[in-house]
Protein backbone atom coordinates (compact mmCIF):
# COMPACT_ATOMS: atom_id res chain seq x y z
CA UNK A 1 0.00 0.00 0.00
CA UNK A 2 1.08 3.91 -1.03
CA UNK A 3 -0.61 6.68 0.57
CA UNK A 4 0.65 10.16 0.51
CA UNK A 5 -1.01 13.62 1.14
CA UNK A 6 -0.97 16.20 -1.71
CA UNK A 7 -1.67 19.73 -2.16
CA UNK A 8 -2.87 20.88 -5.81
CA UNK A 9 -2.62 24.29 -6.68
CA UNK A 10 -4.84 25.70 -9.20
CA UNK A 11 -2.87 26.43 -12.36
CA UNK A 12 -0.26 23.31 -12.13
CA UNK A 13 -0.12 20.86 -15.08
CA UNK A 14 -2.85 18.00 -14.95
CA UNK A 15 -2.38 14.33 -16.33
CA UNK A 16 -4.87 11.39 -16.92
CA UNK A 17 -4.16 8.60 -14.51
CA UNK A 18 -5.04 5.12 -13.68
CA UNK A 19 -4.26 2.90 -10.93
CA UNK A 20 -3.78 -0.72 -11.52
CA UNK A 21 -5.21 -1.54 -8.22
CA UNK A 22 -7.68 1.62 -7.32
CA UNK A 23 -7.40 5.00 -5.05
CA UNK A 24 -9.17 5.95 -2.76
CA UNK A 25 -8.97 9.81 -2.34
CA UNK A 26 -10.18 11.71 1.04
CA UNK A 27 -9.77 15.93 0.93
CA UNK A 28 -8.83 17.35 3.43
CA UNK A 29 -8.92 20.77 2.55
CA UNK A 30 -10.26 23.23 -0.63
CA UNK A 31 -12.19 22.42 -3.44
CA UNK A 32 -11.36 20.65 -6.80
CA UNK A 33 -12.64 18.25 -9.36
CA UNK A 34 -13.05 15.11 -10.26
CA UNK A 35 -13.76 13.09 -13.84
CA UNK A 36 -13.83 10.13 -15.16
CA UNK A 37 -13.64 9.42 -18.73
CA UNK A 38 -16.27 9.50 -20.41
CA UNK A 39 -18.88 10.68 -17.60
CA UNK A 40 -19.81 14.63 -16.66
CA UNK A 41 -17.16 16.07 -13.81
CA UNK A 42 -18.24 16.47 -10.30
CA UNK A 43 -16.86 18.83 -7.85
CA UNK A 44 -15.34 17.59 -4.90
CA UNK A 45 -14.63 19.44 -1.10
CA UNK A 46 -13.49 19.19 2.17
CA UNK A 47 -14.66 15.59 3.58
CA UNK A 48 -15.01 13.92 0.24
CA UNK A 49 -14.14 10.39 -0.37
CA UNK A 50 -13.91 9.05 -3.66
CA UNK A 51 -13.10 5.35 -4.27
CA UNK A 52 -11.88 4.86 -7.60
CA UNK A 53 -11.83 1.96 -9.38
CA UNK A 54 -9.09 -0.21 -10.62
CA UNK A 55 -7.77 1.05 -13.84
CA UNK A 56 -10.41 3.71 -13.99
CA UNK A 57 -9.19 6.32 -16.15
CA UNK A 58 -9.95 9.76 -14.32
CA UNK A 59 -8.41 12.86 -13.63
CA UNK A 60 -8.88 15.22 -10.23
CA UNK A 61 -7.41 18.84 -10.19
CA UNK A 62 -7.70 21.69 -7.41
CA UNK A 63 -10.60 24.11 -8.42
CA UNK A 64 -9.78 27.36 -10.53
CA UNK A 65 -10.15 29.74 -7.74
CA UNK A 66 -8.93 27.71 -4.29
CA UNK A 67 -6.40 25.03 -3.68
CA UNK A 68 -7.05 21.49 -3.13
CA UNK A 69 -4.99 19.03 -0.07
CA UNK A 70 -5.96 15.04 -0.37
CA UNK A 71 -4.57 11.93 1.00
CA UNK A 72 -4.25 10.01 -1.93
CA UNK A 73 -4.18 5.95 -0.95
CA UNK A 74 -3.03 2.97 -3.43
CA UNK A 75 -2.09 -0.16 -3.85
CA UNK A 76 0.75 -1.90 -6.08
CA UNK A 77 -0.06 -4.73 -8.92
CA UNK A 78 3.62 -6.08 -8.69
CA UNK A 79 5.87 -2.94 -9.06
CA UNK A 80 3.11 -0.93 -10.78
CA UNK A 81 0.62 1.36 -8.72
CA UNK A 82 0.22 4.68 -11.38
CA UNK A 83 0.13 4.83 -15.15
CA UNK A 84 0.33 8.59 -16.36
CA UNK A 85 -1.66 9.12 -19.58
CA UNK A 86 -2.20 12.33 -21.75
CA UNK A 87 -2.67 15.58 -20.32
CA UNK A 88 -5.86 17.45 -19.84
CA UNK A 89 -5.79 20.54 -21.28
CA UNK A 90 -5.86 23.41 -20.12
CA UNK A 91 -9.28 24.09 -22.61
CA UNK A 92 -11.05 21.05 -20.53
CA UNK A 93 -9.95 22.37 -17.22
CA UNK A 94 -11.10 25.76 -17.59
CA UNK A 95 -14.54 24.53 -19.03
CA UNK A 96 -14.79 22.59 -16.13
CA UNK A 97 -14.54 25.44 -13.46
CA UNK A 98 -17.03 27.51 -15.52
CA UNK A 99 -19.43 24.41 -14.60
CA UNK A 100 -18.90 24.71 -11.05
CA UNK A 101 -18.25 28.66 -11.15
C-alpha cells in the first residue's frame, strides 16, 4: 500500500491517470474536481471520499479559484501502482470550473 497527502494548486499541469489496483482519495482541505472518462465532472470538497476503481481512467485537479490538499491511498499490482496518460488541457480544465463557477 502507497498513501501520501498532496496539495494541488490551481494552475499546475494536470495528467490522466489510472491505478492498476484503485485510489481511494479523502480531501482534506479546498475544493477541486473530479472526472472520469467519459462521464460529466463532479466537484469535490473538504470531507469527500472518492473510491476509484481499478484502472479507472480519471483525472482530479484543485478548483480554478482555491487550492485542493488530499490523501491520496493505493495499492501496487507487482511494481506498478500509477500509469500517467495524456494531459488534460488546459481548454477542458477551464470549461470545467465555468461548470462549477
Amino acid at each position: 500500500m502507497h498513501w501520501a497527502t498532496l496539495l494541488l494548486n490551481r494552475g499546475q499541469e494536470r495528467f490522466g491517470i489510472q491505478y492498476p489496483k484503485g485510489q481511494v482519495l479523502i480531501v482534506t482541505e479546498g475544493e477541486g474536481c473530479y472526472q472520469e472518462k467519459g462521464k460529466s465532472t463532479q466537484a469535490i470538497k473538504r470531507g469527500d471520499v472518492i473510491n476509484i476503481p481499478e484502472s479507472l481512467e480519471h483525472w482530479h485537479e484543485a478548483s480554478s479559484s482555491v487550492k485542493m490538499i488530499h490523501i491520496a491511498i493505493t495499492n501496487y499490482k507487482g511494481e506498478e501502482n500509477v500509469t500517467w496518460l495524456k494531459p488534460v488541457t488546459d481548454e477542458e480544465y477551464l470549461e470545467v470550473n465555468k461548470k462549477q463557477g
